[in-house]
N, C-alpha and C. Protein backbone atom coordinates (compact mmCIF):
# COMPACT_ATOMS: atom_id res chain seq x y z
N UNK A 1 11.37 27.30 10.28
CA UNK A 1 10.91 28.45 11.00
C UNK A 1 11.46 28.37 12.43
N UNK A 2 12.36 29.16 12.85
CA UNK A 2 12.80 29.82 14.32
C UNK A 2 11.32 29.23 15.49
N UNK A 3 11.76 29.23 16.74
CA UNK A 3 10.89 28.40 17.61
C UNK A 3 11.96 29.08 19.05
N UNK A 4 11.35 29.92 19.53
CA UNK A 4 11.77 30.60 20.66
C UNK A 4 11.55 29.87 22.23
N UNK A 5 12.42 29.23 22.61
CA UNK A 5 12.71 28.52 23.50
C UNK A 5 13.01 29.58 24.81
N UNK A 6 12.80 29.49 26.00
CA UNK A 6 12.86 30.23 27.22
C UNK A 6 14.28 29.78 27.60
N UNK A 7 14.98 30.42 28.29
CA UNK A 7 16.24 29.66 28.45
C UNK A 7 16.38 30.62 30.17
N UNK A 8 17.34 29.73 30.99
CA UNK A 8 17.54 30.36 32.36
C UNK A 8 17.79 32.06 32.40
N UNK A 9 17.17 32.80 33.06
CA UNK A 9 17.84 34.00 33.41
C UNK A 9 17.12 35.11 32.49
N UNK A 10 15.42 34.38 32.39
CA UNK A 10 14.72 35.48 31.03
C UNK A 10 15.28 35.49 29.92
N UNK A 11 16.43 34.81 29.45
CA UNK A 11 16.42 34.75 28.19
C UNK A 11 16.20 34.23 27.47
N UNK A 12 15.78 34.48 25.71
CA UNK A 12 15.12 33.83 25.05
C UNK A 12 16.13 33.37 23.67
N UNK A 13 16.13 31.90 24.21
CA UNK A 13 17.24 31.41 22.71
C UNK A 13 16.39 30.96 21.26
N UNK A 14 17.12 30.60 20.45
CA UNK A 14 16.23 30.42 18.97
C UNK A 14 16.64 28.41 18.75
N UNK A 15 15.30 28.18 18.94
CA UNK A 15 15.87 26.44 18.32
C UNK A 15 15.10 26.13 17.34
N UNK A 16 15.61 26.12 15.90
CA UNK A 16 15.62 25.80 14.60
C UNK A 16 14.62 24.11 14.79
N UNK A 17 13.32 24.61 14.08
CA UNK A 17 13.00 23.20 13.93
C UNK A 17 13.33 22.70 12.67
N UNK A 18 13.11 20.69 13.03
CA UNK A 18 13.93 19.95 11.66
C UNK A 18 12.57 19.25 11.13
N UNK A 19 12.83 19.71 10.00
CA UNK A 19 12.35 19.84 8.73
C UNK A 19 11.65 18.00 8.42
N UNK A 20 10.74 17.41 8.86
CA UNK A 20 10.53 15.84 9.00
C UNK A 20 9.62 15.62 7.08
N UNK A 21 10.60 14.37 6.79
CA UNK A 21 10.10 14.46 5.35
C UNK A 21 8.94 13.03 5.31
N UNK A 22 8.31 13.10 4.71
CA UNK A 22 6.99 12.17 4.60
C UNK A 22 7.60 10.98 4.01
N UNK A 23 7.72 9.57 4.36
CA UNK A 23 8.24 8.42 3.97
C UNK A 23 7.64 8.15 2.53
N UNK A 24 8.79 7.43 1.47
CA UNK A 24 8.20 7.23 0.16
C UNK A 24 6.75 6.17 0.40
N UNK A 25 5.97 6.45 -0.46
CA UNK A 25 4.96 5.54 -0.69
C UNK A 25 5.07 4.78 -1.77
N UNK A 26 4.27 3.05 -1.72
CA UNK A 26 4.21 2.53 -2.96
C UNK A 26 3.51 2.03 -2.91
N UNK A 27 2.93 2.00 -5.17
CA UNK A 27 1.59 1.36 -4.60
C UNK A 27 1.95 -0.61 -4.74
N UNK A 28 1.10 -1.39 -4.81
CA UNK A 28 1.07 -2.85 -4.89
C UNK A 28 -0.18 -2.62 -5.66
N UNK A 29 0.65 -3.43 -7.03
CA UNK A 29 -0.08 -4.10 -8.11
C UNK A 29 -0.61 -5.08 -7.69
N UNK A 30 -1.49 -5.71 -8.69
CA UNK A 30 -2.43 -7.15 -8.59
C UNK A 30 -1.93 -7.16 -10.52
N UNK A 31 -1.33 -8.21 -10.70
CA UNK A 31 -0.88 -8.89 -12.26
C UNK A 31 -2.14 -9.80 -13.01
N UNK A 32 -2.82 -9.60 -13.54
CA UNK A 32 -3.52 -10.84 -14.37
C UNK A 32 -2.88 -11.79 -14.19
N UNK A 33 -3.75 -12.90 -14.48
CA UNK A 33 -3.36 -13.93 -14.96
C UNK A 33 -4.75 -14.74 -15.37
N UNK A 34 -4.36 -15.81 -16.07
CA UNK A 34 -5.47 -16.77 -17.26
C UNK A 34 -6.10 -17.94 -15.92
N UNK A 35 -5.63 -18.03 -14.67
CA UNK A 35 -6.10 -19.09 -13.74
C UNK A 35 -7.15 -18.73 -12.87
N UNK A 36 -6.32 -17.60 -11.86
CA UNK A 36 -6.99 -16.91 -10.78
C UNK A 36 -8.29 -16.51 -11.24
N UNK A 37 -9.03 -16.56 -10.11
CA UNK A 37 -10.79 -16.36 -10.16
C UNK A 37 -10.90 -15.15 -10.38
N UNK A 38 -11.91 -14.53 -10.88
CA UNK A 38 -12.09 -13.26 -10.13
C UNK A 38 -12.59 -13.07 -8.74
N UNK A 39 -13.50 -14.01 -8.56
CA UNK A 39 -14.27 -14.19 -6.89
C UNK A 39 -12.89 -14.66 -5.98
N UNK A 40 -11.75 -14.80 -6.65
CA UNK A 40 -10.24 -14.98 -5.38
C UNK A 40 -9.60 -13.67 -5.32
N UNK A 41 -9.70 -12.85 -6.81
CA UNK A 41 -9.28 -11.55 -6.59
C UNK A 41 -9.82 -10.79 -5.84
N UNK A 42 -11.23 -10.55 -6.03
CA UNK A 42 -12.22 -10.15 -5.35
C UNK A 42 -12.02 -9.99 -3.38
N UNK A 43 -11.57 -10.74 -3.26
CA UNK A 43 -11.65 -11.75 -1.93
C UNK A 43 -10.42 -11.21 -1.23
N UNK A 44 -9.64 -11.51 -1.84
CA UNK A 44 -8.18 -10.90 -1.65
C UNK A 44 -8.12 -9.66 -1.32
N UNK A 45 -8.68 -8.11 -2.30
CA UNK A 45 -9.29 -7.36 -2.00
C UNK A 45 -9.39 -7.00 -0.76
N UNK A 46 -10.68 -7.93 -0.59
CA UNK A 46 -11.65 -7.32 0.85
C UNK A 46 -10.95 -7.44 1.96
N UNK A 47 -10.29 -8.78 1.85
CA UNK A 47 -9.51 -9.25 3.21
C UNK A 47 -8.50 -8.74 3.27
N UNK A 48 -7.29 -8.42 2.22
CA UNK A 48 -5.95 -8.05 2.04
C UNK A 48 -5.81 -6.74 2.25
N UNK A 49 -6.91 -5.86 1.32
CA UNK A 49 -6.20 -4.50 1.09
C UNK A 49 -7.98 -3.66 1.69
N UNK A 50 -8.92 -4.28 2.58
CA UNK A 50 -9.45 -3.23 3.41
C UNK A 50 -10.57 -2.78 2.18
N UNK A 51 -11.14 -3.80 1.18
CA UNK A 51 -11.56 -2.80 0.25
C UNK A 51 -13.35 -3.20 0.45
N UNK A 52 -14.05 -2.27 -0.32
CA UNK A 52 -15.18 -2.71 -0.44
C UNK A 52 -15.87 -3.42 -1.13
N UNK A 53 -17.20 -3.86 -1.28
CA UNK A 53 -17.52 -5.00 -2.46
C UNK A 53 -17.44 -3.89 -3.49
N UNK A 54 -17.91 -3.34 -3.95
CA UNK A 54 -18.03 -2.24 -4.93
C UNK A 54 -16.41 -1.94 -5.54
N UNK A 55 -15.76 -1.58 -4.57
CA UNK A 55 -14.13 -0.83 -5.23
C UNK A 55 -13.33 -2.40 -5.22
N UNK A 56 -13.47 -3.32 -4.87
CA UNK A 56 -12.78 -4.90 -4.92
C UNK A 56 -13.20 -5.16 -6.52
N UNK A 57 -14.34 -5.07 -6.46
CA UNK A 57 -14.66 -5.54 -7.59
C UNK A 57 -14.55 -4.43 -9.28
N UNK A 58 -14.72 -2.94 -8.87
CA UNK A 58 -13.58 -2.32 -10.00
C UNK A 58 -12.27 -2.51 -10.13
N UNK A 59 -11.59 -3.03 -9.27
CA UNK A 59 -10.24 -3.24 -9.44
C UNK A 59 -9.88 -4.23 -9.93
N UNK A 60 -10.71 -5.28 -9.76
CA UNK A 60 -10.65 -6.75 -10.10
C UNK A 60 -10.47 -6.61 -11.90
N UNK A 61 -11.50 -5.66 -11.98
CA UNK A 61 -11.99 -5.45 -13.61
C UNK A 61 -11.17 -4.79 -14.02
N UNK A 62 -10.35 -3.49 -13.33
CA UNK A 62 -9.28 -2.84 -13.75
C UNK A 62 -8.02 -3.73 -14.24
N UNK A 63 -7.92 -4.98 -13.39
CA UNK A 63 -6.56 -5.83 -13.68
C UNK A 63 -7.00 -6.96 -14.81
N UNK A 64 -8.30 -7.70 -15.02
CA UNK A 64 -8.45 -8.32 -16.16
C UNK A 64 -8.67 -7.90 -17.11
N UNK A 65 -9.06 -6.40 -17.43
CA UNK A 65 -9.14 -5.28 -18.41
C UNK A 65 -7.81 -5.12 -19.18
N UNK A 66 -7.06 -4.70 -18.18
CA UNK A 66 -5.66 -4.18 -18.38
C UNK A 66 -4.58 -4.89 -17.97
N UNK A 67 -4.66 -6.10 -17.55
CA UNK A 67 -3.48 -6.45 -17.00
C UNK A 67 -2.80 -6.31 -16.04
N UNK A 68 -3.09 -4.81 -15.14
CA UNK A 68 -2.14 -4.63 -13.88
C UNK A 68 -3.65 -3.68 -13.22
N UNK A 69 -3.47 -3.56 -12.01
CA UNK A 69 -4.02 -2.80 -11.37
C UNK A 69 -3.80 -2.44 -9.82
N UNK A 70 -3.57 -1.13 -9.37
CA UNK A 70 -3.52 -1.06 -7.94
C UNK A 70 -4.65 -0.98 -7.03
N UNK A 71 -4.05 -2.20 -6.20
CA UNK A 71 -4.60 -2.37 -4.83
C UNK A 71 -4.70 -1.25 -3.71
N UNK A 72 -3.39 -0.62 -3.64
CA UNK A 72 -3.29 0.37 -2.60
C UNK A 72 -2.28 0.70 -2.70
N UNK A 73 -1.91 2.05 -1.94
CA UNK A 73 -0.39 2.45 -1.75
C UNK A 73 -0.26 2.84 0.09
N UNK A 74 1.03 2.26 -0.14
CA UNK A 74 1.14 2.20 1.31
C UNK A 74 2.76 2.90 1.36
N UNK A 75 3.18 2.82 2.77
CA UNK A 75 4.72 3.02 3.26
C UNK A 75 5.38 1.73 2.84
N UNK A 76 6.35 1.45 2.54
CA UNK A 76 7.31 0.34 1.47
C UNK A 76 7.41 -0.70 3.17
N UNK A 77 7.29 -0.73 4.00
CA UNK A 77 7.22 -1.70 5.19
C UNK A 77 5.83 -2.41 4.83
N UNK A 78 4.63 -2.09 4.77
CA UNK A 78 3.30 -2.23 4.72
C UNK A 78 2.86 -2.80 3.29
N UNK A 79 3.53 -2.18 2.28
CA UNK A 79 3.52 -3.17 0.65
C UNK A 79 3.75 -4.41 1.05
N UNK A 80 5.16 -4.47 1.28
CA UNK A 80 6.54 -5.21 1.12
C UNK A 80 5.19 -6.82 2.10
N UNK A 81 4.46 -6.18 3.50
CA UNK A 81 3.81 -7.12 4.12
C UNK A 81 2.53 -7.52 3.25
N UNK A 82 1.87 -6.67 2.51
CA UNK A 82 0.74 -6.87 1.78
C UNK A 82 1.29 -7.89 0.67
N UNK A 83 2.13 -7.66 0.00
CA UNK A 83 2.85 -8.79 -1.34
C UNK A 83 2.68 -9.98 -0.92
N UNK A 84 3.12 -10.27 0.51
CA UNK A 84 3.34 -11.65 1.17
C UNK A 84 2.68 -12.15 1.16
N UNK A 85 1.29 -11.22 1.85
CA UNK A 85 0.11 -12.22 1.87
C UNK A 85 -0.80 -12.50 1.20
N UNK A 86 -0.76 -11.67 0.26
CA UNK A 86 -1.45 -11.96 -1.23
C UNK A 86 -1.05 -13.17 -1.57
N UNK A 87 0.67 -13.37 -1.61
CA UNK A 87 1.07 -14.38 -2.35
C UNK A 87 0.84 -15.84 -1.67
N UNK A 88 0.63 -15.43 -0.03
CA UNK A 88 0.61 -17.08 0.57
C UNK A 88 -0.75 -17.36 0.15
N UNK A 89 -1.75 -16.33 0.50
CA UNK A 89 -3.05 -16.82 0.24
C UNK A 89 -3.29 -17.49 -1.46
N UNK A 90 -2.52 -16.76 -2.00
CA UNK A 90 -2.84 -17.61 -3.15
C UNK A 90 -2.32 -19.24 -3.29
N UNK A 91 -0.87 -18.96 -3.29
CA UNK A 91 -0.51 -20.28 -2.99
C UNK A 91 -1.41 -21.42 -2.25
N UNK A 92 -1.89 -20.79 -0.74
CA UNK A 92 -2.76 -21.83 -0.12
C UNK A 92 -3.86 -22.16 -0.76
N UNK A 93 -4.31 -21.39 -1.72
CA UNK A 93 -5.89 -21.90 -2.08
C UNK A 93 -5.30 -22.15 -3.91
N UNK A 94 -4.44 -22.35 -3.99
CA UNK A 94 -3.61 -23.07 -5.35
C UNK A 94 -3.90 -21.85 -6.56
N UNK A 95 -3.52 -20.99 -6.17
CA UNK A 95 -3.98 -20.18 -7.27
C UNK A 95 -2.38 -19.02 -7.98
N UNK A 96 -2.04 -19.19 -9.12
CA UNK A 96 -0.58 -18.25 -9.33
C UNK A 96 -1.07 -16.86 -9.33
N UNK A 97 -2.09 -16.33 -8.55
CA UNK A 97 -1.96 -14.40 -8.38
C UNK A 97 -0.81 -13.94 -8.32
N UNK A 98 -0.26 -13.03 -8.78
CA UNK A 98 1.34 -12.26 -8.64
C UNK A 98 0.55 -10.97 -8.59
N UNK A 99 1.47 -10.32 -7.17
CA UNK A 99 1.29 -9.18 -7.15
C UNK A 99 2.71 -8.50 -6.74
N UNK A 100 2.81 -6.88 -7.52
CA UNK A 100 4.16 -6.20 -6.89
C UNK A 100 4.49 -5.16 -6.47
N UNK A 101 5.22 -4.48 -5.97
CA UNK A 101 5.02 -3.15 -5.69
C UNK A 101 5.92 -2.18 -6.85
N UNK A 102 5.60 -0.64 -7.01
CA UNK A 102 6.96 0.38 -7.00
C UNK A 102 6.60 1.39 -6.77
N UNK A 103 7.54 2.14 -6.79
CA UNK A 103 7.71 3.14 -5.96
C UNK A 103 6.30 4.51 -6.23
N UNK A 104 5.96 5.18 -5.44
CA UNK A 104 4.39 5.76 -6.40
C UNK A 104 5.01 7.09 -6.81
C-alpha cells in the first residue's frame, strides 16, 4: 500500500512500503526414551520451555504415550538454543533425553 511522504516545495511523493515477512517457526520435540524420568521430563519442561505444572506434565504424557511430543515452537535461533539445553541438562544429571526440532 502507497504511503504519501511530504517532500520539499508542498509536494507530495509516493514511498511504497516493504512488505516484512514473519520468520519461519519451529517446533522442538522431546523423543521418548526407556531411561529418562518423567519427574526429569517434567522438570525440563518447567525450567526449559516456560511451562506449567499442569501443561509439563500433559506433554510429558504426550511423549511417553506417543513417542514424540512438542515442547514449543519458537524462531529456528531460539529452538536451535532450547535443543542445547535440554541436551546439557540431561547429560549433566546422566540422563539420554533427545530432543529435535523441524520446521512447523
Amino acid at each position: 500500500m502507497p504511503e504519501f511522504v511530504p517532500q520539499a516545495g508542498g509536494q507530495a511523493g509516493v514511498k511504497e512500503r516493504q512488505k516484512v515477512e514473519r520468520p519461519r517457526r519451529f517446533k522442538v520435540l522431546l523423543l521418548n526414551d526407556n531411561y529418562t524420568t518423567m519427574d526429569f521430563v517434567v522438570m525440563v519442561l518447567k525450567t526449559v520451555f516456560h511451562k506449567s505444572g499442569n501443561e509439563a506434565r500433559s506433554i510429558m504424557l504426550r511423549v511417553h504415550e506417543n513417542g514424540t511430543g512438542v515442547a514449543g515452537v519458537y524462531v529456528k535461533s531460539i529452538a536451535e538454543a532450547k535443543v542445547k539445553k535440554t541436551h546439557r541438562l540431561a547429560l549433566a544429571h546422566g540422563f539420554p533425553l533427545r530432543c529435535g526440532m523441524e520446521p512447523e
